[in-house]
C-alpha atoms as a PDB file:
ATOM      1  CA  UNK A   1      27.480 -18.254  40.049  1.00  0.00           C
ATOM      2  CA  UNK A   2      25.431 -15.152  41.236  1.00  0.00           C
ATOM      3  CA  UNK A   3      28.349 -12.738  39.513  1.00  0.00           C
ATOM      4  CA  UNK A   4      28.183 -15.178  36.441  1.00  0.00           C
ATOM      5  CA  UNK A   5      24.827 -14.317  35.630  1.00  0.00           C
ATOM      6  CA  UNK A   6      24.796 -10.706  36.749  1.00  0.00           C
ATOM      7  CA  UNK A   7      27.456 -10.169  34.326  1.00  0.00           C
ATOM      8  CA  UNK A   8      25.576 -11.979  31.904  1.00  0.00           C
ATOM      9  CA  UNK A   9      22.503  -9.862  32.106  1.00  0.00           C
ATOM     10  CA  UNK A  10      24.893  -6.842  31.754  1.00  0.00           C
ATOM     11  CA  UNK A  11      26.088  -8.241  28.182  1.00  0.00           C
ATOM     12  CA  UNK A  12      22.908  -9.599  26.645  1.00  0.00           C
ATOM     13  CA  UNK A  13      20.997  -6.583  26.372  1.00  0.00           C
ATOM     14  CA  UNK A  14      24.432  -4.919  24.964  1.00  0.00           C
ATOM     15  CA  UNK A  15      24.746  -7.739  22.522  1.00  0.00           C
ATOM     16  CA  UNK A  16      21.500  -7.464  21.213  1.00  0.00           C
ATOM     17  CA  UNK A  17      21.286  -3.289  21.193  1.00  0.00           C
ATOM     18  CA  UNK A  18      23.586  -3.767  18.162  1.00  0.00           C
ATOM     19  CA  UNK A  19      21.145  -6.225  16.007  1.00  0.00           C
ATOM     20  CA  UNK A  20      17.831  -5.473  15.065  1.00  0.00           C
ATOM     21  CA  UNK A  21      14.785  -7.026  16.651  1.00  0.00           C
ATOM     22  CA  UNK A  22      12.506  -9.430  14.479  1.00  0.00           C
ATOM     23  CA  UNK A  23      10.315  -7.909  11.581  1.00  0.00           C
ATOM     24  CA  UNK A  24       8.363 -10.998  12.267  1.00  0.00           C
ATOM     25  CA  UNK A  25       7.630 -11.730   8.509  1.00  0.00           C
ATOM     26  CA  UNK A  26      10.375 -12.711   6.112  1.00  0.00           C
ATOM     27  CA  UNK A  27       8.885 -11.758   2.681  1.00  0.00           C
ATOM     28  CA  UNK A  28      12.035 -13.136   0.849  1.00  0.00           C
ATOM     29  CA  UNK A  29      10.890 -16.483   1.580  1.00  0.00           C
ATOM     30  CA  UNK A  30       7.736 -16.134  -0.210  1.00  0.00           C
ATOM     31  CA  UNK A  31       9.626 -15.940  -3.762  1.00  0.00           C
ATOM     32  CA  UNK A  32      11.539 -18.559  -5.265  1.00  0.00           C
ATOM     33  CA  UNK A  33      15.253 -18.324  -5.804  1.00  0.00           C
ATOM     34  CA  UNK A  34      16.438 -17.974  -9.712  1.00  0.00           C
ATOM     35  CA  UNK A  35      19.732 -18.757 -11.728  1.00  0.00           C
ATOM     36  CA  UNK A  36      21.494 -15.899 -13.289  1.00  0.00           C
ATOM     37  CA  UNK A  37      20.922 -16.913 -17.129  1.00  0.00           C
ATOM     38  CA  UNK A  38      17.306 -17.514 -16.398  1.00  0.00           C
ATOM     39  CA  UNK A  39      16.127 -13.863 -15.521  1.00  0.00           C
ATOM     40  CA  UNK A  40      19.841 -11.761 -16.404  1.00  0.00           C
ATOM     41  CA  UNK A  41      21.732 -11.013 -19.107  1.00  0.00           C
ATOM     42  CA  UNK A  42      25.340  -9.440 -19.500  1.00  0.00           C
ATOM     43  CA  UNK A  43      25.538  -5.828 -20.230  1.00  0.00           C
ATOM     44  CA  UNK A  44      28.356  -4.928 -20.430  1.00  0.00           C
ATOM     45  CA  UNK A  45      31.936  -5.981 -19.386  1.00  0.00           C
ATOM     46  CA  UNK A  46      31.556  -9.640 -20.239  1.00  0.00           C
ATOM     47  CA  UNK A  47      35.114 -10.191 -19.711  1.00  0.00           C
ATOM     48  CA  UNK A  48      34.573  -9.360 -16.204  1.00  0.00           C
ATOM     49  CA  UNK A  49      32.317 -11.707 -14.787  1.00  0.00           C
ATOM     50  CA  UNK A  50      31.908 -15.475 -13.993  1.00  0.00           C
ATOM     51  CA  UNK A  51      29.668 -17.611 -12.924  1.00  0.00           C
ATOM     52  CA  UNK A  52      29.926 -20.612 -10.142  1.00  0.00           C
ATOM     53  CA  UNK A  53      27.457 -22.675  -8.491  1.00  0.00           C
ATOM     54  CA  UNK A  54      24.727 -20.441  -9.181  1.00  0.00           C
ATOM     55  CA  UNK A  55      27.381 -17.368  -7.792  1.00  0.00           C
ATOM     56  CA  UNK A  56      27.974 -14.113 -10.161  1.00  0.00           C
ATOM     57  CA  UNK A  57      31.345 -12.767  -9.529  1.00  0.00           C
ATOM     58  CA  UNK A  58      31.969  -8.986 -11.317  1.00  0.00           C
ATOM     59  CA  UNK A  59      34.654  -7.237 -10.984  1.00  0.00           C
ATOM     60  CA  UNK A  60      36.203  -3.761 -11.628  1.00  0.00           C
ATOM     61  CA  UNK A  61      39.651  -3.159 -12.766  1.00  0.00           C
ATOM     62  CA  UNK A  62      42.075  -0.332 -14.545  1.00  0.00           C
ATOM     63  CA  UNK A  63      40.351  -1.739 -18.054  1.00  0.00           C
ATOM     64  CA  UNK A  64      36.352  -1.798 -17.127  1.00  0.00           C
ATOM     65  CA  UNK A  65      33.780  -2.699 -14.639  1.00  0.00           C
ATOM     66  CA  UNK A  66      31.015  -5.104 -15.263  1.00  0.00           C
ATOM     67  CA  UNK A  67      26.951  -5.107 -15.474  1.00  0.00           C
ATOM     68  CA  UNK A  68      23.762  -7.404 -15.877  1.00  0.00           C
ATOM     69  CA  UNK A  69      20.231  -6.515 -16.754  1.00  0.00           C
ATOM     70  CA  UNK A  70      16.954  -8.626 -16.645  1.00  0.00           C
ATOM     71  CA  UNK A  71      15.334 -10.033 -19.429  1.00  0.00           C
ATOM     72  CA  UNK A  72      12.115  -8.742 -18.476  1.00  0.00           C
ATOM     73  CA  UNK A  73      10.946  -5.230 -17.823  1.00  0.00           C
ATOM     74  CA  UNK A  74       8.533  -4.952 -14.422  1.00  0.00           C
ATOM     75  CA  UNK A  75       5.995  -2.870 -13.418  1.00  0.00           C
ATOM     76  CA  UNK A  76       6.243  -3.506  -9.689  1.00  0.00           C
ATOM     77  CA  UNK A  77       7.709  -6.829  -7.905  1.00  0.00           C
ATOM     78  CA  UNK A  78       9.831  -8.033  -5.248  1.00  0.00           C
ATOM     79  CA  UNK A  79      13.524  -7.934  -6.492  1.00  0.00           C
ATOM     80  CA  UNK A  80      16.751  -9.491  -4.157  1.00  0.00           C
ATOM     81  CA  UNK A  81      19.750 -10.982  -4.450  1.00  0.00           C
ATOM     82  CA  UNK A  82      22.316 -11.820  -1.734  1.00  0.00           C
ATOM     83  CA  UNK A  83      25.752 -10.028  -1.995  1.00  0.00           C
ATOM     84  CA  UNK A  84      29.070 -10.170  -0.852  1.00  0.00           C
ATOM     85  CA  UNK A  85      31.434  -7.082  -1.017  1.00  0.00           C
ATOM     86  CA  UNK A  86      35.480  -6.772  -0.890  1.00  0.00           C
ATOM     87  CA  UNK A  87      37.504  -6.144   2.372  1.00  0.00           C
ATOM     88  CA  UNK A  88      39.870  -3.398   2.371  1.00  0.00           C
ATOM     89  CA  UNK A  89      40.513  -0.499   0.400  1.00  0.00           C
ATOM     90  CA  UNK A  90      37.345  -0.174  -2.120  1.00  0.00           C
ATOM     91  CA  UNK A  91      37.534   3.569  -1.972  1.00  0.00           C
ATOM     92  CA  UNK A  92      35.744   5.353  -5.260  1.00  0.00           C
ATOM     93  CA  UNK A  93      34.133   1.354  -5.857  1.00  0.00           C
ATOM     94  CA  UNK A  94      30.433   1.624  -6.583  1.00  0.00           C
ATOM     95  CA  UNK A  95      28.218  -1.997  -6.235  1.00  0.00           C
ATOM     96  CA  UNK A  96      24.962  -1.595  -7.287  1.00  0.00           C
ATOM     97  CA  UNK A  97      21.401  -3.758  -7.417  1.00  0.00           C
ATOM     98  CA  UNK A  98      18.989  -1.791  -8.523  1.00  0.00           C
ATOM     99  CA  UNK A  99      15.667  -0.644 -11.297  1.00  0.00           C
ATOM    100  CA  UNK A 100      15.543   2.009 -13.754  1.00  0.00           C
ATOM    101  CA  UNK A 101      14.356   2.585 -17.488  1.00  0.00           C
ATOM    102  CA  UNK A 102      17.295   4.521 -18.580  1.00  0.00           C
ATOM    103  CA  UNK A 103      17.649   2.954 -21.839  1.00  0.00           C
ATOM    104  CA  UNK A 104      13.775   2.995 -22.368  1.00  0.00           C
ATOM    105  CA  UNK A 105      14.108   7.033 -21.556  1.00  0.00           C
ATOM    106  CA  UNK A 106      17.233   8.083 -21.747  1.00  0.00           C
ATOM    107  CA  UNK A 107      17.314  11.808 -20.425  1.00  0.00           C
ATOM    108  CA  UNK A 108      14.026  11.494 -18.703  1.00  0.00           C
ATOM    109  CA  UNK A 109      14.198   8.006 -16.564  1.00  0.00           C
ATOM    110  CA  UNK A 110      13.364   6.854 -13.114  1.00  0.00           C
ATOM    111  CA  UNK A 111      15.696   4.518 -10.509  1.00  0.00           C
ATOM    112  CA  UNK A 112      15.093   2.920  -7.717  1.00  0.00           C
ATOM    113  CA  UNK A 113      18.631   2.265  -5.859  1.00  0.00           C
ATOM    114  CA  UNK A 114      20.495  -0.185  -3.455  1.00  0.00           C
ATOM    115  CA  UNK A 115      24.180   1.185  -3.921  1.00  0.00           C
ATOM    116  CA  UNK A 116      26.886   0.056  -1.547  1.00  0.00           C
ATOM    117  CA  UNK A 117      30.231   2.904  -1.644  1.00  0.00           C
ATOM    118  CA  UNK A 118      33.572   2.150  -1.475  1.00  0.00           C
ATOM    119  CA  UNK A 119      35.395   2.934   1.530  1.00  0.00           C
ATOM    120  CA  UNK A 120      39.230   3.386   3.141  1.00  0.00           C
ATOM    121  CA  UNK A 121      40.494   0.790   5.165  1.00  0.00           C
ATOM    122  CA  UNK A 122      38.942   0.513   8.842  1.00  0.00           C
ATOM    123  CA  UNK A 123      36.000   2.444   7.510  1.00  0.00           C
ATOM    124  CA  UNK A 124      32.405   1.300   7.113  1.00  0.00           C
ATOM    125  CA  UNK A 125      31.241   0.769   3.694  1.00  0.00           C
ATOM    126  CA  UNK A 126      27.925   3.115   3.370  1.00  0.00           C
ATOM    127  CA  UNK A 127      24.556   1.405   1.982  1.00  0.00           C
ATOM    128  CA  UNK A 128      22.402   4.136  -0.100  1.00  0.00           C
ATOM    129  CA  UNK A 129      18.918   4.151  -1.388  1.00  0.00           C
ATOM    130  CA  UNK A 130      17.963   6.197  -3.759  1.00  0.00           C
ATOM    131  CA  UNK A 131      14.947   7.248  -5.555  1.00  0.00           C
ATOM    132  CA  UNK A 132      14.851   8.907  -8.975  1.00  0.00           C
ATOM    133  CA  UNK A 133      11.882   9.910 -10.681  1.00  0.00           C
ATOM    134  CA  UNK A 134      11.314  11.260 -14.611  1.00  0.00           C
ATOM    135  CA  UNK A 135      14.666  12.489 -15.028  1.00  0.00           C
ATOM    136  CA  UNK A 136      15.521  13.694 -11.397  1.00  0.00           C
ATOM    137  CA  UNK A 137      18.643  11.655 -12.032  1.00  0.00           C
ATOM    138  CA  UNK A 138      19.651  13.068 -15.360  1.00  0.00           C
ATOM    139  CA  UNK A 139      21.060  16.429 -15.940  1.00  0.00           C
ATOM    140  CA  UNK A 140      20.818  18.272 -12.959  1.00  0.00           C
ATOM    141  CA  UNK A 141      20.507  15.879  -9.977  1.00  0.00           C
ATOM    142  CA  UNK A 142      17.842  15.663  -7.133  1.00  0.00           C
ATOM    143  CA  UNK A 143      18.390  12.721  -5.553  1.00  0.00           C
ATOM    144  CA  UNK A 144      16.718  11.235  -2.460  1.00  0.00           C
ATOM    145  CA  UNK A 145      19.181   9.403  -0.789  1.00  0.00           C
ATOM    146  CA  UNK A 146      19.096   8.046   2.528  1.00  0.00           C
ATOM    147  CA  UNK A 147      22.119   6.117   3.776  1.00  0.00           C
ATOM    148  CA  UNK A 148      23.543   3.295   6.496  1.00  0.00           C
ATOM    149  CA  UNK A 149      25.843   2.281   7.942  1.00  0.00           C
ATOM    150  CA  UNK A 150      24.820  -1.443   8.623  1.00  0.00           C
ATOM    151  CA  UNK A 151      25.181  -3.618  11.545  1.00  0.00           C
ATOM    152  CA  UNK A 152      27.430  -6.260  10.280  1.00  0.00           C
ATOM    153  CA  UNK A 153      30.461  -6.668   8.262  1.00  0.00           C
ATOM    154  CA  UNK A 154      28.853  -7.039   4.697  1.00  0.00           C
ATOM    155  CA  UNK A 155      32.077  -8.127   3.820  1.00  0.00           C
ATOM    156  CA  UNK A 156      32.425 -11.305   5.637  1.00  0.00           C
ATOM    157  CA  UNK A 157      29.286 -13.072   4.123  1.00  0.00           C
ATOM    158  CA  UNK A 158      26.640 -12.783   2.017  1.00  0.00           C
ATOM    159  CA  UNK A 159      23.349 -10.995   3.166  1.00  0.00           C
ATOM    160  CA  UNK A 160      20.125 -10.242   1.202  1.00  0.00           C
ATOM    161  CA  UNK A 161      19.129  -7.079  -0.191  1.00  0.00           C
ATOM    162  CA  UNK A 162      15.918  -6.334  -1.795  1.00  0.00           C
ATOM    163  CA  UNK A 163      13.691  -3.401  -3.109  1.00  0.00           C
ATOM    164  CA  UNK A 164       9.664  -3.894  -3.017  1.00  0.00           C
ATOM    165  CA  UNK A 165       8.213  -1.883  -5.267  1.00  0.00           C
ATOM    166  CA  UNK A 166       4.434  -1.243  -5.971  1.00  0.00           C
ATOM    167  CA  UNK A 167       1.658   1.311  -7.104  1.00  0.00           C
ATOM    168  CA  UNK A 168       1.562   2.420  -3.651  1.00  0.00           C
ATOM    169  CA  UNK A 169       5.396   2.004  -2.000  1.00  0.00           C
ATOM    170  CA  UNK A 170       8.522   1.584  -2.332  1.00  0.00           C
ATOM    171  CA  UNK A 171      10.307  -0.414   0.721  1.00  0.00           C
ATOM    172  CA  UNK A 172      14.358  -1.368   0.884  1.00  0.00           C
ATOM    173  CA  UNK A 173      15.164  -4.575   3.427  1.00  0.00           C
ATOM    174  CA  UNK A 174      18.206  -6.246   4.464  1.00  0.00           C
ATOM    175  CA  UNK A 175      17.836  -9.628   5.851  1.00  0.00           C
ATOM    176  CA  UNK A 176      13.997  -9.087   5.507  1.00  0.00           C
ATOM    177  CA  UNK A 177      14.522  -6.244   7.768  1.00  0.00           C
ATOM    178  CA  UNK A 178      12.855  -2.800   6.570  1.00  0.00           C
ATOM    179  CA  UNK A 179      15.332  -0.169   6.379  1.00  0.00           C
ATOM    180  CA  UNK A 180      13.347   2.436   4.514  1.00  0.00           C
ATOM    181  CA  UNK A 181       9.729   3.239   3.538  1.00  0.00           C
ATOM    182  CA  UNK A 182       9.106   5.675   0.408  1.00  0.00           C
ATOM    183  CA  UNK A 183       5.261   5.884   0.293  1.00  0.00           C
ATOM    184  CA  UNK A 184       3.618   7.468  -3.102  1.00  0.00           C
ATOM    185  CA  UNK A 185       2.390  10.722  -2.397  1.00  0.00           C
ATOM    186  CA  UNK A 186       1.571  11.903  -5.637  1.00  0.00           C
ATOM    187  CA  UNK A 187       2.265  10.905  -9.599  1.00  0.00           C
ATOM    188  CA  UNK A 188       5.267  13.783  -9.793  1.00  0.00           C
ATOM    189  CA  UNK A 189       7.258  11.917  -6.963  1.00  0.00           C
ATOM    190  CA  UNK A 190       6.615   8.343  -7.692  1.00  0.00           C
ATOM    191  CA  UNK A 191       8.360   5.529 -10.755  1.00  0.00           C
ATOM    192  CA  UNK A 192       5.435   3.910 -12.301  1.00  0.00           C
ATOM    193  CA  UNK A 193       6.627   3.540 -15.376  1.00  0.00           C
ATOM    194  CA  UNK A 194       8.230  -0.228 -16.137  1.00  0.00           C
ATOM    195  CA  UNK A 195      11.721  -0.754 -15.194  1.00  0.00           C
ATOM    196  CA  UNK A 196      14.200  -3.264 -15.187  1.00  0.00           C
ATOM    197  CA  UNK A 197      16.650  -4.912 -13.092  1.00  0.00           C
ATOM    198  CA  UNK A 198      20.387  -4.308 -12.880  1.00  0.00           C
ATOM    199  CA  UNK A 199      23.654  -4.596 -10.896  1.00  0.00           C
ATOM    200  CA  UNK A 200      27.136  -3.256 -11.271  1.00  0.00           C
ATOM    201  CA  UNK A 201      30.413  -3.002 -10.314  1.00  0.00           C
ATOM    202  CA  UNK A 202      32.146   0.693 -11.785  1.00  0.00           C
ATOM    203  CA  UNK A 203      34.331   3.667 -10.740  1.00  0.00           C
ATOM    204  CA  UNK A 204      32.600   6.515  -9.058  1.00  0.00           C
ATOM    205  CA  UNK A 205      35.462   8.294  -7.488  1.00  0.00           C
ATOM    206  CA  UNK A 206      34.320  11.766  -8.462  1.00  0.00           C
ATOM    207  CA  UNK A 207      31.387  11.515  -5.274  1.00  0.00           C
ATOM    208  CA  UNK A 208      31.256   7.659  -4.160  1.00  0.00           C
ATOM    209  CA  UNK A 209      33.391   7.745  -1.337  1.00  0.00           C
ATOM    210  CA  UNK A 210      33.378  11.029   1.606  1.00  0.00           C
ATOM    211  CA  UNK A 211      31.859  13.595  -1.446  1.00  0.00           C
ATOM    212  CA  UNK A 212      35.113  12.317  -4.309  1.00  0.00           C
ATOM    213  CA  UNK A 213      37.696  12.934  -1.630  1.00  0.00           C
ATOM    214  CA  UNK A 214      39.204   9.456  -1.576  1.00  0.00           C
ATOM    215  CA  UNK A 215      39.531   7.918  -5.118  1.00  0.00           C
ATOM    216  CA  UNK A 216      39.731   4.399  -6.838  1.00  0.00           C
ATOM    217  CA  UNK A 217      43.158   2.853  -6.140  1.00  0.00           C
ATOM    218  CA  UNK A 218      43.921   0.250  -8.622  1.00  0.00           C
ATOM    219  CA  UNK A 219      46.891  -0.757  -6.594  1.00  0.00           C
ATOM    220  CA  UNK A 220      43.954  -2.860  -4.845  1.00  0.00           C
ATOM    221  CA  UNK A 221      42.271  -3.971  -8.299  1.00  0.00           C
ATOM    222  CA  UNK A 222      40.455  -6.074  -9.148  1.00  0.00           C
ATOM    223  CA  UNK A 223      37.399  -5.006  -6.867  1.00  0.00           C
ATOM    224  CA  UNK A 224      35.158  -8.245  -6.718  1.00  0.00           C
ATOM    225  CA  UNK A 225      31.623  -8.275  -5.550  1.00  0.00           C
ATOM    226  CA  UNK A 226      29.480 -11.504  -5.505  1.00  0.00           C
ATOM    227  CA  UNK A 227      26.363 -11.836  -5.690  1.00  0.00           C
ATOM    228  CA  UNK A 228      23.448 -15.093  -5.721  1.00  0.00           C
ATOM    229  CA  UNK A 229      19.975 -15.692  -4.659  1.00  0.00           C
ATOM    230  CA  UNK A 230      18.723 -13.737  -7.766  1.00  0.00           C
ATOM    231  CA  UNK A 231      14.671 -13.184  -6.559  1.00  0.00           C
ATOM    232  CA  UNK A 232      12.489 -10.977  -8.834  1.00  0.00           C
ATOM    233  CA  UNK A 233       9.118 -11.814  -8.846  1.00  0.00           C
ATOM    234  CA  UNK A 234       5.556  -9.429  -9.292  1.00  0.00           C
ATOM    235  CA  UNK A 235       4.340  -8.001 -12.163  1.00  0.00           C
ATOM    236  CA  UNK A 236       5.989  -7.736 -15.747  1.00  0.00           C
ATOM    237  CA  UNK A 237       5.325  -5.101 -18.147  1.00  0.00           C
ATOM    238  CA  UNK A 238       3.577  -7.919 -19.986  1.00  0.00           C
ATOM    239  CA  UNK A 239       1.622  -9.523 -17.788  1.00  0.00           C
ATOM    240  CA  UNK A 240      -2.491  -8.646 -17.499  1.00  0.00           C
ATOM    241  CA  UNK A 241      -3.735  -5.695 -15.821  1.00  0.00           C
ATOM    242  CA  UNK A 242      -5.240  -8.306 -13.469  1.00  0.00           C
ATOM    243  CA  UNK A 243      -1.612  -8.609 -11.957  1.00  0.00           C
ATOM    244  CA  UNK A 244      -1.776  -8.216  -8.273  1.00  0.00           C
ATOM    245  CA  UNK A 245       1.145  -6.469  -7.029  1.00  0.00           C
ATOM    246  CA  UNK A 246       3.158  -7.980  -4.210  1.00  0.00           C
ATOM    247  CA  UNK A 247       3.320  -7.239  -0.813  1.00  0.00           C
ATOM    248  CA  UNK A 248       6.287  -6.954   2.119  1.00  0.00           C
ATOM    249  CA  UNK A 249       4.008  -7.993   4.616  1.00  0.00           C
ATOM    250  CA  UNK A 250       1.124 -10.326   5.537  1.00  0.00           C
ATOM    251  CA  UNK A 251      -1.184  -7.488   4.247  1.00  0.00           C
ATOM    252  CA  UNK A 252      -2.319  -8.037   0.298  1.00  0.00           C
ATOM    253  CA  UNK A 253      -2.682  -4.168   0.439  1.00  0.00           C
ATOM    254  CA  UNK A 254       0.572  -3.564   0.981  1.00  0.00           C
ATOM    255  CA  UNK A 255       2.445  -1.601   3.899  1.00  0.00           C
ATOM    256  CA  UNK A 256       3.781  -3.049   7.139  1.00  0.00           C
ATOM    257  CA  UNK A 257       3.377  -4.321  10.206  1.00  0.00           C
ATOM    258  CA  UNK A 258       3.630  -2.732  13.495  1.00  0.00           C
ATOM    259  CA  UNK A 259       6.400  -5.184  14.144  1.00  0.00           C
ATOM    260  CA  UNK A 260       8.365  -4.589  10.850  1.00  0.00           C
ATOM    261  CA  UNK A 261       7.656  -0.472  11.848  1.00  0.00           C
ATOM    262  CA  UNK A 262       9.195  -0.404  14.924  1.00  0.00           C
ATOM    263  CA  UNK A 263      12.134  -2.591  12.973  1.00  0.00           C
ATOM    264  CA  UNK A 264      12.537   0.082  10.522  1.00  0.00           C
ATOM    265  CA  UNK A 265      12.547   2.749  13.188  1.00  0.00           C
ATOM    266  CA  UNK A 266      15.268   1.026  15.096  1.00  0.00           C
ATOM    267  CA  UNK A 267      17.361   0.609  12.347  1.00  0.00           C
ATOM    268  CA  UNK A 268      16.762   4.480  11.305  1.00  0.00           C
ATOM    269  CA  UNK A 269      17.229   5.581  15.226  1.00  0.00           C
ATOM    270  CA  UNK A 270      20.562   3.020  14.835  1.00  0.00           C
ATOM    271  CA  UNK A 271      21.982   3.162  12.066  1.00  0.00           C
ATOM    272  CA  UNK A 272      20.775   6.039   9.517  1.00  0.00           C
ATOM    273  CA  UNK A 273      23.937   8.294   8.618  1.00  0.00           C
ATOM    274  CA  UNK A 274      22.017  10.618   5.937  1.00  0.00           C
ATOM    275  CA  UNK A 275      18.726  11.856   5.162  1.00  0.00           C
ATOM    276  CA  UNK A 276      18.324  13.715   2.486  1.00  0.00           C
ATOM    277  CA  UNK A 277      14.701  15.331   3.813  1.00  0.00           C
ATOM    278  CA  UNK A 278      16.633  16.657   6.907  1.00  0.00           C
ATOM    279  CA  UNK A 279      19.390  17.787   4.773  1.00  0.00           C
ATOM    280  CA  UNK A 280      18.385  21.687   5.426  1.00  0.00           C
ATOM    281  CA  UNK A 281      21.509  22.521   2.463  1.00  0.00           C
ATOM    282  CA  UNK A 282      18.858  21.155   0.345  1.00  0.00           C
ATOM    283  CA  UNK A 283      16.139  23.179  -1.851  1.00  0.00           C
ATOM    284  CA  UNK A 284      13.186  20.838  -0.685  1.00  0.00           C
ATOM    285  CA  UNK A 285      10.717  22.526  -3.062  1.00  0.00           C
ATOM    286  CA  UNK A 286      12.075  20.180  -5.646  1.00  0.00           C
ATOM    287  CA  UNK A 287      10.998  17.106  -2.736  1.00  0.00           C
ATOM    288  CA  UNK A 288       7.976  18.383  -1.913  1.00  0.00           C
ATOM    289  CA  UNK A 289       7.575  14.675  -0.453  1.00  0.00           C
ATOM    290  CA  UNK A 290       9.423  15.676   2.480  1.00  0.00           C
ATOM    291  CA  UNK A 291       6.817  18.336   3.703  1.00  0.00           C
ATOM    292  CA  UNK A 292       3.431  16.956   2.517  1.00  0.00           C
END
């Protein structure tokens, strides 16, 4: 019995040194779940989605990819949705949740990114935020990606994904866990202009997967991703300046907790594969963020 629980001891810690710890406040819970057709409409590839029991299934194939877009535009908000990926080869595959005003500015928009890339088989698939900002992401590109490798299989069920964006910050969580904080620290780096809410399913083999070098195989197609749990509540572009933006913590003001902090620190210290601020190939004059 005494070797039993030695040995158990020696595996509990391990167990747990590959989850995250609590954030202690679950922010997804405070907004209420919505059916696609009630916030989302198709955008393009109609012929390649379907809807069950509340579930959007899009897919991408040798013919087209599929998209969605909200109804409304927002001006900050809470905005999730739980997703499902394909197993196997997705190589090249991009499936993406996220906000921008491209068709609002086309040339000169902003983004706010939750992009999952394709992979080879036995790889991870990589999760990548991304911030644009007044036409960063058009022309020539300055992104500000950071990227993870997450600590399940997002393949074998669906998990929650969500982007909290106000005034002040932008946050991305999985599973109500924090995985990145992009604070506003001036106009010049910071979307505050409306945006709205997409996802997609589409080919991006020219940089999705290892920088282009592995490629869409449509031996595998179709490439299915599923998602539910639509959430997208805060402030639309027409609601009254009185509109109090939301928050990802127990503070109205915003920010986070020293629990959810040391969450997000274990899961950068964990599980963090890129950062574009410590990316030294970069020219960081054009993200002054990273040095103010």
């Amino acid at each position: 019995m005494a070797l039993l629980l030695f040995l158990l001891i020696l595996l509990v810690p391990a167990s747990n040194a590959d989850w995250p710890p609590s954030p202690g406040y679950w922010p997804s819970s405070k907004f209420r779940s919505m059916s696609f057709y009630k916030g989302f409409r198709t955008l393009w590839g109609p012929q390649h989605q379907s809807l069950d029991q509340h579930a959007l299934t899009i897919w991408l194939d040798r013919t087209s990819g599929s998209g969605f877009k909200s109804v409304r535009p927002f001006r900050s908000g809470y905005f999730g949705a739980s997703i499902k990926l394909q197993t196997g080869y997705t190589a090249g595959v991009i499936t993406a949740f996220y906000l921008s005003n491209s068709e609002a500015h086309p040339g000169y928009h902003d983004e706010v990114d939750i992009e999952f890339l394709g992979t080879t088989f036995g790889k991870p698939y990589t999760l990548q935020t991304n911030v644009y900002i007044r036409g960063s992401g058009d022309g020539k590109i300055i992104g500000r990606e950071m990227k993870f490798h997450l600590w399940f299989d997002p393949t074998k069920a669906f998990h929650h994904y969500a982007i909290l964006w106000s005034p002040k910050e932008i946050i991305f969580l999985v599973d109500d866990v924090p995985i990145r904080r992009y604070p506003r620290k001036s106009v010049a780096t910071f979307p505050l202009r409306p945006m709205w809410l997409y996802g997609s399913i589409w080919d991006a083999s020219s940089w999705a997967t290892e920088d282009g070098k592995y490629k869409a195989d449509y031996r595998y197609q179709p490439f299915v991703a599923k998602y539910t749990n639509f959430k997208a509540g805060g402030c639309s572009a027409y609601s009254p300046a009185r509109c109090r933006p939301v928050s990802a913590s127990p503070f109205q003001s915003g920010g986070l907790t020293q629990q959810q902090y040391r969450v997000m620190r274990w899961v950068q210290t964990h599980h963090l594969v890129y950062d574009y601020c410590k990316d030294y190939k970069r020219d960081h004059s054009l993200t002054p963020e990273c040095w103010h």
